[in-house]
Protein backbone atom coordinates (compact mmCIF):
# COMPACT_ATOMS: atom_id res chain seq x y z
CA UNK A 1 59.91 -4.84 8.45
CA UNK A 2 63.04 -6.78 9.09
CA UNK A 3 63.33 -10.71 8.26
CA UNK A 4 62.76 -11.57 12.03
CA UNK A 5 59.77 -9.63 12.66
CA UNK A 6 58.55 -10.91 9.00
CA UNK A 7 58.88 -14.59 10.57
CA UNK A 8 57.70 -13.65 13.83
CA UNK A 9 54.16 -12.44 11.96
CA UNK A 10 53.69 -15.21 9.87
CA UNK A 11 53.97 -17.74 12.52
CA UNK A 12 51.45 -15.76 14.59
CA UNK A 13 49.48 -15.76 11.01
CA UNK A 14 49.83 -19.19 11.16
CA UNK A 15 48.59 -20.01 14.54
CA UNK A 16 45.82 -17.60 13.90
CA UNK A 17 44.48 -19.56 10.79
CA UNK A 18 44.88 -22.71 12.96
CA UNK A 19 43.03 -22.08 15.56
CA UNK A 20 40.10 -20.19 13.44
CA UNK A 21 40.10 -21.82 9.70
CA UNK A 22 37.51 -19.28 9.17
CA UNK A 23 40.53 -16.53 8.91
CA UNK A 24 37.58 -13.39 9.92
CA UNK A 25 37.27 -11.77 13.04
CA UNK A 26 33.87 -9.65 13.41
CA UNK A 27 34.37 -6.37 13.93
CA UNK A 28 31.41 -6.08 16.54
CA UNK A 29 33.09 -8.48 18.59
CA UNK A 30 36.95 -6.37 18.33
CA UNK A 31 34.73 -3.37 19.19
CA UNK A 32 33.10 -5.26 22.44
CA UNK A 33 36.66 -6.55 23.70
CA UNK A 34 38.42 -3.05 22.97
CA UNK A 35 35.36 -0.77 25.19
CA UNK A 36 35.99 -4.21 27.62
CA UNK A 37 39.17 -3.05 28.52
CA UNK A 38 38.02 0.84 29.04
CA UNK A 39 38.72 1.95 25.09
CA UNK A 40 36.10 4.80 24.58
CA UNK A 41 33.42 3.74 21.90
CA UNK A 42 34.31 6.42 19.22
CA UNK A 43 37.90 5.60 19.31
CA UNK A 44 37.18 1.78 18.85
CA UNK A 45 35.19 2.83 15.70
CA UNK A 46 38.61 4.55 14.35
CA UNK A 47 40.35 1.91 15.68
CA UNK A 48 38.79 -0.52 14.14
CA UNK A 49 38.13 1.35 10.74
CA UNK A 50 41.35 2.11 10.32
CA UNK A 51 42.76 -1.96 10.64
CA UNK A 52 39.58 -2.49 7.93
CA UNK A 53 42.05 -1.95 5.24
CA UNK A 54 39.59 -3.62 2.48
CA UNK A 55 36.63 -1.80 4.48
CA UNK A 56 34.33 -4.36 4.05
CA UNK A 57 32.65 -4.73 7.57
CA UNK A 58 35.27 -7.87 8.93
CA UNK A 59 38.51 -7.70 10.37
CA UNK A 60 40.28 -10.34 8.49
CA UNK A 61 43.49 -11.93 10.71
CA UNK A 62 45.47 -10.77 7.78
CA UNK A 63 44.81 -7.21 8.26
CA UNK A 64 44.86 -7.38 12.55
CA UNK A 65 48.40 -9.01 11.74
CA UNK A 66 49.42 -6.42 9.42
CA UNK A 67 48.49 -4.08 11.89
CA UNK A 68 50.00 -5.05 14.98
CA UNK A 69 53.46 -5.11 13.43
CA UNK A 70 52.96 -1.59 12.14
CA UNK A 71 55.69 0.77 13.12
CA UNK A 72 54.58 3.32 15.80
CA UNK A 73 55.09 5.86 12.77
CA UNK A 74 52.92 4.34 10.39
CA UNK A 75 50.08 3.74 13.21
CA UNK A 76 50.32 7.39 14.28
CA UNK A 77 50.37 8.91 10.91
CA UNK A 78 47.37 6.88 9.85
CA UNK A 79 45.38 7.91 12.90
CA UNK A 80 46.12 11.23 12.23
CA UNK A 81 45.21 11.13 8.54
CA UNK A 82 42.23 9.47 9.39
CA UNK A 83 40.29 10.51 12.65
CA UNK A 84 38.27 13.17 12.28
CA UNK A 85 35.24 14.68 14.84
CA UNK A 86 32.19 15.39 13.12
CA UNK A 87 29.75 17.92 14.82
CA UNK A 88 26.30 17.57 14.05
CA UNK A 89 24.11 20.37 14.15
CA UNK A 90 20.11 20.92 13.92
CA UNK A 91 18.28 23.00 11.21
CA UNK A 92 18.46 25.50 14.26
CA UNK A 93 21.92 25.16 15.10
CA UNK A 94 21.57 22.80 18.14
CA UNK A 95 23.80 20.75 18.99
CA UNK A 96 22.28 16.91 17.82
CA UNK A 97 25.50 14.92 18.87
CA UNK A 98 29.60 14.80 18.35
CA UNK A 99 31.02 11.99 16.90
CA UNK A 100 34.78 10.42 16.68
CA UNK A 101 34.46 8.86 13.04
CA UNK A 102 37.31 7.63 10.38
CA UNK A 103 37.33 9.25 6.86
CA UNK A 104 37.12 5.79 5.92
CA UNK A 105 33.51 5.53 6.96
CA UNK A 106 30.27 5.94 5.01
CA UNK A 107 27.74 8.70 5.21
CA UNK A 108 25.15 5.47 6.03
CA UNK A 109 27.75 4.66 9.01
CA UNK A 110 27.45 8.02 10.66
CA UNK A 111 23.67 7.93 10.24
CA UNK A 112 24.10 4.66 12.28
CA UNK A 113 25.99 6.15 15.15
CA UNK A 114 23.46 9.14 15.23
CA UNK A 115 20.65 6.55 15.29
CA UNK A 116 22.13 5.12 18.60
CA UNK A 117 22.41 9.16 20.10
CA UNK A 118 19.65 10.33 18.66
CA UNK A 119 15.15 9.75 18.36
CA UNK A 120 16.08 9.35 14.10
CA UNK A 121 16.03 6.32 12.45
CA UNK A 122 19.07 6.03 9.83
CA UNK A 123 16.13 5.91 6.98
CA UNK A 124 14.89 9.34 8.32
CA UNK A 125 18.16 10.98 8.23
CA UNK A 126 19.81 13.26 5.74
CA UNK A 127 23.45 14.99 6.34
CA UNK A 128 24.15 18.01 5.18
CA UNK A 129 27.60 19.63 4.06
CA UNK A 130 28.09 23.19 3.02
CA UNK A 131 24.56 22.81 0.91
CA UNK A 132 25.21 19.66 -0.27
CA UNK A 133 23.40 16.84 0.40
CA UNK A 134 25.73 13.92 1.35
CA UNK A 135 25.23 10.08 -0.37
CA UNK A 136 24.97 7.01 1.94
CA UNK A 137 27.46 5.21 0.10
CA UNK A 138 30.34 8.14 -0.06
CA UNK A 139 33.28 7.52 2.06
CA UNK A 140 33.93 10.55 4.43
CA UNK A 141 36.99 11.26 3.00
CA UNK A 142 35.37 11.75 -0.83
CA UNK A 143 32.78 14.16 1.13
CA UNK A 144 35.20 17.30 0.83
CA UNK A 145 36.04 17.57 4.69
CA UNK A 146 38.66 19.18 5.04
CA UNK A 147 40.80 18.78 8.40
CA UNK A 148 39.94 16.54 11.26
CA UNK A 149 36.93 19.28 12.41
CA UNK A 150 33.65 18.96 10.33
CA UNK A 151 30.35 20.55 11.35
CA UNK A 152 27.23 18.28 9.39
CA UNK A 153 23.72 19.74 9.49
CA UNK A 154 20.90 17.07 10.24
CA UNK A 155 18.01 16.98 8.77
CA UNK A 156 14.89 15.05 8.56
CA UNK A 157 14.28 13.33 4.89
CA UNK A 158 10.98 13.49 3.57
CA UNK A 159 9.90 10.32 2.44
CA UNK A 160 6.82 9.42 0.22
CA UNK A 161 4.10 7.22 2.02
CA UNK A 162 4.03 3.87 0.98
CA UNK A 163 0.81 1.61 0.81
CA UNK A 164 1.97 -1.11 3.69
CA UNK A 165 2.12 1.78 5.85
CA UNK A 166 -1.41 3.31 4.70
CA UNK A 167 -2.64 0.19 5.11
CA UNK A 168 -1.57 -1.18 8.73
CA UNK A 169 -2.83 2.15 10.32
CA UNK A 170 -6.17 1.74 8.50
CA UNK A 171 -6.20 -1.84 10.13
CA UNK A 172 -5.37 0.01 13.53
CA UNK A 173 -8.09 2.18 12.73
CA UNK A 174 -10.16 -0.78 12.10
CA UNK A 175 -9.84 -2.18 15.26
CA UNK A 176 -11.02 0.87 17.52
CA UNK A 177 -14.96 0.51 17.83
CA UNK A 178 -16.51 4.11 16.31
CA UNK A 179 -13.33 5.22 15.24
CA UNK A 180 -13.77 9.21 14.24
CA UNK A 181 -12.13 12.48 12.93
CA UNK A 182 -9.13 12.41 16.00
CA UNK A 183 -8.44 8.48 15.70
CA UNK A 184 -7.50 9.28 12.07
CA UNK A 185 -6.03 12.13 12.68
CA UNK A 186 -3.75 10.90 14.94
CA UNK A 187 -3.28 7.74 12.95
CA UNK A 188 -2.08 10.05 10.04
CA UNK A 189 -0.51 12.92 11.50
CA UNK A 190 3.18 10.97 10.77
CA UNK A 191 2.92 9.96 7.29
CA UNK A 192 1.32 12.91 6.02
CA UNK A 193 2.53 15.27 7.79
CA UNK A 194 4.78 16.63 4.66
CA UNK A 195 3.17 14.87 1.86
CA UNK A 196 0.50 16.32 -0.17
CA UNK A 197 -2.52 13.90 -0.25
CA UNK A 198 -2.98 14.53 -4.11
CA UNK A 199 0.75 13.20 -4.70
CA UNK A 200 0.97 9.24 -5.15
CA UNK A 201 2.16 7.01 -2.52
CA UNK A 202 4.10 4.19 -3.36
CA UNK A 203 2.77 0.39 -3.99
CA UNK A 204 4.18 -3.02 -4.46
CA UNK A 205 5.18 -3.90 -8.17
CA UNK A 206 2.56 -6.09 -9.93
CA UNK A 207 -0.07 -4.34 -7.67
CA UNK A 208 -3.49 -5.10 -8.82
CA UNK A 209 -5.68 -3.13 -7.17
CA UNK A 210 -5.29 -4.15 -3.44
CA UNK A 211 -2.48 -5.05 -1.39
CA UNK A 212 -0.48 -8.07 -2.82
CA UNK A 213 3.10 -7.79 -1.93
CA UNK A 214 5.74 -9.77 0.00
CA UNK A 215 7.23 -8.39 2.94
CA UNK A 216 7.66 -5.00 3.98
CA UNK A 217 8.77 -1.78 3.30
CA UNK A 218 11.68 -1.34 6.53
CA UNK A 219 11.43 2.61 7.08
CA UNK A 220 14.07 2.20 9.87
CA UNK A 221 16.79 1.05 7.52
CA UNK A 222 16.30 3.52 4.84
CA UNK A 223 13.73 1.35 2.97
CA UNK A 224 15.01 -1.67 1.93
CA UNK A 225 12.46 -4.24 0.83
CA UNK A 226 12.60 -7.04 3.12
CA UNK A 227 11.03 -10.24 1.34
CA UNK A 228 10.90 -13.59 2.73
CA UNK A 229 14.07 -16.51 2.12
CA UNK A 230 12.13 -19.55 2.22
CA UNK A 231 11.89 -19.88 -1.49
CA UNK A 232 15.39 -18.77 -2.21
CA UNK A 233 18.03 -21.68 -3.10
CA UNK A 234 21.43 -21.54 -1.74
CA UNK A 235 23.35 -19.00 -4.40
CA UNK A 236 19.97 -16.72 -3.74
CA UNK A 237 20.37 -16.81 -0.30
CA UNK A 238 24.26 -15.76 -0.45
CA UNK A 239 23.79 -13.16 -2.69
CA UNK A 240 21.10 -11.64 -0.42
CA UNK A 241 22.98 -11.79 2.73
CA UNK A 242 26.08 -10.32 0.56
CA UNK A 243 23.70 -7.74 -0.29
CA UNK A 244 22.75 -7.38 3.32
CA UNK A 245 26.05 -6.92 4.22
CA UNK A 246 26.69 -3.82 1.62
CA UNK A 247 23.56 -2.42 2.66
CA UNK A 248 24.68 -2.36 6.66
CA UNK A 249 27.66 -0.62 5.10
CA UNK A 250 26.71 1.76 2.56
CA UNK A 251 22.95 1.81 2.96
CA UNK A 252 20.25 2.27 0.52
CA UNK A 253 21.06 4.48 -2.54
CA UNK A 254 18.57 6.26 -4.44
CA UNK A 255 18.00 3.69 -6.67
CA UNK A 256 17.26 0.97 -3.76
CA UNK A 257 15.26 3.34 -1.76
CA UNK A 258 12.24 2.32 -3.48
CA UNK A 259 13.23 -1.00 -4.37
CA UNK A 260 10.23 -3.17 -5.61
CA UNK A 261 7.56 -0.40 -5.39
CA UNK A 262 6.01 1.73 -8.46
CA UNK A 263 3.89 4.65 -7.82
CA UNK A 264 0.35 4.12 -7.39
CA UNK A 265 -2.48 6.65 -6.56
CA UNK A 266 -3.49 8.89 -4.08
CA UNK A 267 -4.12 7.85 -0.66
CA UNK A 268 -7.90 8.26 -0.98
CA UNK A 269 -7.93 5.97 -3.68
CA UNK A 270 -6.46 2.99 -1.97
CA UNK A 271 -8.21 3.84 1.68
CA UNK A 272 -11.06 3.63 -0.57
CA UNK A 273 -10.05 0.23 -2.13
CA UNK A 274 -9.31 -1.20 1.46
CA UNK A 275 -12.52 -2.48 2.05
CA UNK A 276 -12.01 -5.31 -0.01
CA UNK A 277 -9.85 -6.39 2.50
CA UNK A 278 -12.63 -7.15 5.31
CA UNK A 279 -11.58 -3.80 6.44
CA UNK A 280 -15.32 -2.20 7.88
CA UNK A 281 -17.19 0.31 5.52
CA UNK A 282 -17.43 2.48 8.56
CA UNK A 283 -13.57 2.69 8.81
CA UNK A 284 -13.18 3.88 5.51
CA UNK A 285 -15.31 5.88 5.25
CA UNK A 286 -14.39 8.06 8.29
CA UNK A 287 -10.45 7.87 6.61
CA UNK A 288 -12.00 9.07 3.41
CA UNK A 289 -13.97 12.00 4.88
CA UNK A 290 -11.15 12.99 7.12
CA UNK A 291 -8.84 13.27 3.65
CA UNK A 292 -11.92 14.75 1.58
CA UNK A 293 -11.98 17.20 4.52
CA UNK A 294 -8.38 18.13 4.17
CA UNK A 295 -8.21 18.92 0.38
CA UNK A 296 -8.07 15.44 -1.06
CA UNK A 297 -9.73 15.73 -4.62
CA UNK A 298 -12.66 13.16 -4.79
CA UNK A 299 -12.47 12.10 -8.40
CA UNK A 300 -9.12 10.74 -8.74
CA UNK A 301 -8.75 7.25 -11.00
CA UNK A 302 -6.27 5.04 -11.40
CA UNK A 303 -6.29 1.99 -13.40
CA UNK A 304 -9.07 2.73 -15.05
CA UNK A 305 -10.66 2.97 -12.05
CA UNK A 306 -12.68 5.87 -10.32
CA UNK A 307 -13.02 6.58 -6.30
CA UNK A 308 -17.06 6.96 -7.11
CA UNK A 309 -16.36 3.07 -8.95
CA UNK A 310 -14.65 1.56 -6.00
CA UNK A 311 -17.47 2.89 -3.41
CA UNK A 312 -20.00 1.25 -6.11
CA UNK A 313 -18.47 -2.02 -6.24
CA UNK A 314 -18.34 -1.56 -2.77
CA UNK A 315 -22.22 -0.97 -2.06
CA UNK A 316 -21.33 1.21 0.48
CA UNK A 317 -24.08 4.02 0.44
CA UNK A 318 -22.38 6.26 3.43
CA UNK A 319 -18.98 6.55 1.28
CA UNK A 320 -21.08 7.05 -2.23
CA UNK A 321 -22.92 9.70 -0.71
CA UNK A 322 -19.33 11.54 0.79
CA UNK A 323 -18.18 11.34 -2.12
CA UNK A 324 -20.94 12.43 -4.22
CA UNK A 325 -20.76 15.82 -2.24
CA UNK A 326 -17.59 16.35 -2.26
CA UNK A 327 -17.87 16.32 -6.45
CA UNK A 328 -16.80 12.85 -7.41
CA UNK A 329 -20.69 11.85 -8.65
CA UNK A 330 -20.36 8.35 -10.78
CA UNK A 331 -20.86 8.57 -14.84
CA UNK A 332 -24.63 7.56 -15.14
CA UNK A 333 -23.23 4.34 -17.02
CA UNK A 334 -21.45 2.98 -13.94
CA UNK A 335 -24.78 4.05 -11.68
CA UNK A 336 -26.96 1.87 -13.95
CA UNK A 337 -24.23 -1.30 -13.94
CA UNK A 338 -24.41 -1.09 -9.74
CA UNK A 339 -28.41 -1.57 -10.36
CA UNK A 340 -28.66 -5.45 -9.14
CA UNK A 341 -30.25 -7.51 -11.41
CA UNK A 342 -33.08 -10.42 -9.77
CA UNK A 343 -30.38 -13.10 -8.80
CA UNK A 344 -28.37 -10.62 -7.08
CA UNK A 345 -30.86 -8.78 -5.16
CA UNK A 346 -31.36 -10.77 -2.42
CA UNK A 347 -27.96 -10.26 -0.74
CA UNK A 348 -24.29 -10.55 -1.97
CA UNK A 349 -22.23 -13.66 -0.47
CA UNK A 350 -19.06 -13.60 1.10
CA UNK A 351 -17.53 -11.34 4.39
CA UNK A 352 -18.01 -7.89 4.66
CA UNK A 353 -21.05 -8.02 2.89
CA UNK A 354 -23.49 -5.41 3.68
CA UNK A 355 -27.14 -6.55 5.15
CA UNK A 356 -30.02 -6.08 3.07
CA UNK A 357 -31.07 -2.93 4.39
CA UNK A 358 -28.07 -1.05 4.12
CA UNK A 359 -28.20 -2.84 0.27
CA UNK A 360 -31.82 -1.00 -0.22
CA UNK A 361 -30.82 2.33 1.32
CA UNK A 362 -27.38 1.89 -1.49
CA UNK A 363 -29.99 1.48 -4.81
CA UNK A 364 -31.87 4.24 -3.30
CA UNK A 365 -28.81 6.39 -3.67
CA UNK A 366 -28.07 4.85 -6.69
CA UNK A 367 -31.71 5.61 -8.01
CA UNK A 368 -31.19 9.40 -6.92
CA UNK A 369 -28.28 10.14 -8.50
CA UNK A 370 -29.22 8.75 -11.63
CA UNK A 371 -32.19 10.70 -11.73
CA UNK A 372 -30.09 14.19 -11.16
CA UNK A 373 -28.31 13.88 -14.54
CA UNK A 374 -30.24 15.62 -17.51
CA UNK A 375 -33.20 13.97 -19.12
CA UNK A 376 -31.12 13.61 -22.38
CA UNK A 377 -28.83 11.46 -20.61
CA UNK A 378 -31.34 9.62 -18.88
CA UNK A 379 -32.54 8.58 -22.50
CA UNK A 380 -29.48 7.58 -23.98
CA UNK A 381 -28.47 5.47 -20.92
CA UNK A 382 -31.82 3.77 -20.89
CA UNK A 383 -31.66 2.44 -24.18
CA UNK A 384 -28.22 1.34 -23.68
CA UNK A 385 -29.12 -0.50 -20.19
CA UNK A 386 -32.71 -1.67 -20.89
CA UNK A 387 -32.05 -4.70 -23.11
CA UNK A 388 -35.65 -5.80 -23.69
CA UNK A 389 -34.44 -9.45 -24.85
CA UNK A 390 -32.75 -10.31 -21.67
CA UNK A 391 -34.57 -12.66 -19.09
CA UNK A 392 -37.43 -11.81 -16.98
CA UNK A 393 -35.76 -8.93 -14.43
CA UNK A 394 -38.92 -6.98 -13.27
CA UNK A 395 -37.27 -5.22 -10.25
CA UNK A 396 -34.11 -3.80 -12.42
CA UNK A 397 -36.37 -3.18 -15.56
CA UNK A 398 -38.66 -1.01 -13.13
CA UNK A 399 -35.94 1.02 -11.72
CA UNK A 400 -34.67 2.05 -15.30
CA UNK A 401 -38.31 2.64 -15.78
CA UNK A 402 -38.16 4.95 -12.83
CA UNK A 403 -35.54 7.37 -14.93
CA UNK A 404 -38.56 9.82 -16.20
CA UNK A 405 -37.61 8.85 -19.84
CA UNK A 406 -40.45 8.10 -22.39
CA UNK A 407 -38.94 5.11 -24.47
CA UNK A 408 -40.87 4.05 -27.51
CA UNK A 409 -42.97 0.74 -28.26
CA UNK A 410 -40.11 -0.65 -30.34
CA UNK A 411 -37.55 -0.05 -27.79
CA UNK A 412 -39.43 -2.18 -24.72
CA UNK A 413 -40.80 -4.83 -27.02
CA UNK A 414 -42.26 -7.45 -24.38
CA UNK A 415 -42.15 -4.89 -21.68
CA UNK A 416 -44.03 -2.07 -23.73
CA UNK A 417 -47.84 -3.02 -22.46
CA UNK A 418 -46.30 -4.49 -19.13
CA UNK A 419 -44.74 -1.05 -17.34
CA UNK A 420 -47.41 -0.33 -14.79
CA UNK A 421 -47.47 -4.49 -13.86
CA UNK A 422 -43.55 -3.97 -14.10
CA UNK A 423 -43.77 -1.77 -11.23
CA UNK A 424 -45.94 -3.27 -9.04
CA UNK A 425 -44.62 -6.33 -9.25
CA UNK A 426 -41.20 -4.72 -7.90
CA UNK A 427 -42.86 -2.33 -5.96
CA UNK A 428 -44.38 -5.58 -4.07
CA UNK A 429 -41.37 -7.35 -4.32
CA UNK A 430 -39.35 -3.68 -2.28
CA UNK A 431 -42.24 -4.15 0.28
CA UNK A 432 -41.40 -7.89 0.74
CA UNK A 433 -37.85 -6.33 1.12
CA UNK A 434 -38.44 -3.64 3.74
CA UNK A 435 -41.20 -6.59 5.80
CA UNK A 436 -37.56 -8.78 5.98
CA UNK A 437 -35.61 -6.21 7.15
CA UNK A 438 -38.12 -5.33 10.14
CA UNK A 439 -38.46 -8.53 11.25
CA UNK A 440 -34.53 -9.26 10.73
CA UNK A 441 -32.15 -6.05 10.97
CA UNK A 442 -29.29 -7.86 10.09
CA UNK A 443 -30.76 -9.87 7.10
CA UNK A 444 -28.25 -10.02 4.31
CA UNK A 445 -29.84 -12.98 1.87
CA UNK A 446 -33.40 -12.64 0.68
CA UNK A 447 -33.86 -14.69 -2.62
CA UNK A 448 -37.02 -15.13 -3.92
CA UNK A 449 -38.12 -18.65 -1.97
CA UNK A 450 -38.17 -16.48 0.62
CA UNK A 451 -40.77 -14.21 -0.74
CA UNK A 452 -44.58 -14.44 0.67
CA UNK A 453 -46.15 -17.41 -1.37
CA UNK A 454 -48.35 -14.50 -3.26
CA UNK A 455 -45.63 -12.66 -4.45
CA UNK A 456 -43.92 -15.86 -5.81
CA UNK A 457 -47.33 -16.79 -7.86
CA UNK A 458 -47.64 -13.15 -8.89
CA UNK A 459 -43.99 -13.60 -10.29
CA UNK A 460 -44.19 -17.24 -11.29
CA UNK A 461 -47.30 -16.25 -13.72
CA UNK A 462 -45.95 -12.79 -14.83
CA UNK A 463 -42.58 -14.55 -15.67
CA UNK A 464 -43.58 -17.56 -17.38
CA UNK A 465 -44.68 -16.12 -20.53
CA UNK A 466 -41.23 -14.58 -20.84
CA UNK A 467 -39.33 -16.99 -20.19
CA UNK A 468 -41.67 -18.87 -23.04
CA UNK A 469 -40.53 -16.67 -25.31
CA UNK A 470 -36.75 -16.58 -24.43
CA UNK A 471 -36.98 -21.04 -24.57
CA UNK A 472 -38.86 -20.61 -28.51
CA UNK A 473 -36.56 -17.98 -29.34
CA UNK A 474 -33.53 -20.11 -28.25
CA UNK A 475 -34.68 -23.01 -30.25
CA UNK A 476 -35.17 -21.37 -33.49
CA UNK A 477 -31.54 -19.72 -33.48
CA UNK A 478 -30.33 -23.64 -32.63
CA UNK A 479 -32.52 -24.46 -35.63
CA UNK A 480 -30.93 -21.95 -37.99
CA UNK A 481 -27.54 -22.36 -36.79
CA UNK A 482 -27.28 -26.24 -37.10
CA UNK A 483 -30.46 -27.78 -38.95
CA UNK A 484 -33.67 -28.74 -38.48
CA UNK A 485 -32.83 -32.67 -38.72
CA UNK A 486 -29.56 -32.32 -35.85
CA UNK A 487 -31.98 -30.24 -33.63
């Protein structure tokens, strides 16, 4: 460049900083002008790629300058070097699109331009050359194309199901009224289509056993976790939108892809633990089956927790019972612990809480499945569970009589000449039950003022020496512990 056309540039430099301080020029903007004036899309791209020098997404006015007063040599041996038309191909050999590209753009850049031509997101993409699967954030050039002819095979990426996906189609689910087998089908047929429903899907980090993360999992651009700025400060913020900014140019490595996630259980498993989350028992239970029914094994755990444990904790006797048949029976110890003790009989608080009846028809499961585990474990779990010391609790203390075990006289203590008043003191207590639930289907709180004035007496005078007992019992360990004079 000779002296005058040196001055000539920085003067137009000059004017240019004037008149925009900010000294960028978006590229988006260059690209709308240059089509403006009739410039075909794909050759904008080069165009535009090629004045890039630093390639990082803005034309500064430093590099337009530069570019302008480019001999008509250098600009033609640059296009040359650097256009090249990349034909994309199916699995089958159809033709998905052509595009004019630079070698100075990404593998995440062409995806772009085939998301615009094609149904594919850029997260569902993968690129193909000569067997070799080609990185988002290569430049073309370092891809080994040689010439400016390259044929790129498209294919679709298999991704592992994440749990903010699983769990916004069990909400759809949720909200279709006697949702069956084809709703979930249909609901599913996407994320599972190539995923093995024994495989884990993917959860938030610090996930404790239902859905607790920020944000969301953006499938469309390749996965990058999307949290919310609000509690960011300033640096944060700039660092994120820098980040931002290398992502819309190189995309998501490998590394990134799963950014903020850990791998959790199987699908089954969190379905399972969705209805925690005021999702109905009725909608996962029909997303259970439909897995069950499609190889899913029932007796998965994770975190120390079982399928059959969830569905307990649950009281949800339509899911136990799937379950149950399709192998996943609870351990007799965890059976026992669902038995409800006299407080929490009468109904459990809060939303989503089944009615009493559906509560009874639960313990009768409960009660039946216990039963079908050998006699030997019967025994050994009734001794553990009985507890003769604990406070009066005639309607538990009569189920665990139930089991068909023979305990001996030392074992029941208090109870030992009370087991036939045991049960028919809970056998009136089910019948007070079963009387509520006719006269109110969708009872879900019976406690015991609500009990026919009879069956309160019966209780009242069957309880009291007890909970004598228990009091003088109480006061003697005070006595020994701190002193007859402080007591």
């Amino acid at each position: 460049m000779d002296a005058t056309s040196k001055a000539v540039k920085e003067a137009i430099l000059s004017q240019m900083n004037a008149m925009h301080p900010t000294g960028y020029i978006s590229k988006a903007k260059m690209a709308t002008i240059l089509e403006g004036v009739g410039m075909p899309k794909d050759g904008a791209q080069v165009l535009l790629s090629a004045i890039d020098v630093n390639q990082d997404g803005d034309i500064s006015q430093e590099e337009l300058v530069s570019w302008v007063f480019k001999t008509k040599q250098d600009i033609s041996d640059g296009a040359l070097e650097s256009a090249v038309s990349l034909r994309v191909e199916t699995m089958t050999g159809d033709l998905a699109a052509v595009l004019h590209m630079s070698l100075e753009n990404t593998v995440w850049e062409v995806k772009g331009r085939l998301a615009e031509v094609t149904d594919m997101p850029q997260g569902k993409q993968q690129l193909v050359l000569q067997h070799s699967v080609l990185k988002n954030d290569t430049y073309l050039h370092a891809c080994g194309i040689q010439g400016p002819d390259a044929v790129l095979t498209l294919v679709k990426r298999l991704t592992v199901p994440k749990l903010s996906e699983l769990e916004n189609m069990i909400q759809e689910l949720d909200e279709i009224s006697d949702a069956g087998p084809e709703d979930v089908a249909r609901t599913f047929s996407n994320l599972f289509q190539h995923h093995d429903l024994n495989k884990p899907i993917l959860v938030p980090e610090r996930f404790s056993g239902h859905y607790e993360g920020e944000g969301e999992f953006d499938e469309e651009s390749g996965g990058a976790y999307d949290g919310p700025y609000d509690d960011y400060d300033a640096s944060e913020v700039e660092a994120t939108l820098e980040e931002k900014a290398r992502l819309e140019r190189f995309g998501p490595n490998e590394a990134m892809e799963d950014l903020g996630f850990e791998i959790g259980a199987p699908a089954l498993w969190h379905v399972v633990d969705m209805q925690k989350q005021l999702v109905s028992p009725g909608t996962v239970c029909v997303a259970a089956k439909w897995m069950l029914s499609r190889g899913a094994h029932a007796d998965v755990e994770w975190k120390n927790r079982s399928v059959a444990k969830l569905a307990l904790e649950d009281k949800s006797e339509a899911l136990l019972r799937d379950l149950s048949l399709a192998g996943a029976k609870p351990s007799l110890h965890d059976l026992l612990s669902a038995l409800p003790n006299s407080d929490e009989l009468g109904g459990r608080s809060g939303s989503g809480s089944p009615t009493l009846s559906a509560l009874l028809k639960f313990l009768d499961l409960v009660l039946e499945l216990a039963k079908s585990y050998p006699l030997e474990d019967r025994e050994k779990a009734f001794a553990e569970k009985f507890q003769a010391e604990d406070d009066c609790d005639v309607w538990r203390k009569a189920r665990l009589l139930d089991l068909g075990v023979t305990p001996d006289t030392a074992m029941l203590g208090w109870w030992a000449d009370k087991q036939s008043d045991t049960k028919l003191l809970a056998a009136s207590m089910d019948a007070a039950m079963q009387e509520a639930c006719r006269l109110e289907p969708e009872v879900q709180y019976f406690w015991q003022h609500r009990w026919p004035e009879d069956l309160q007496t019966r209780y009242k005078e069957f309880a009291d020496p007890l909970n004598k007992m228990e009091l003088d019992r109480r006061e003697e360990y005070e006595r020994e512990e701190y002193g007859a004079d402080e007591f």
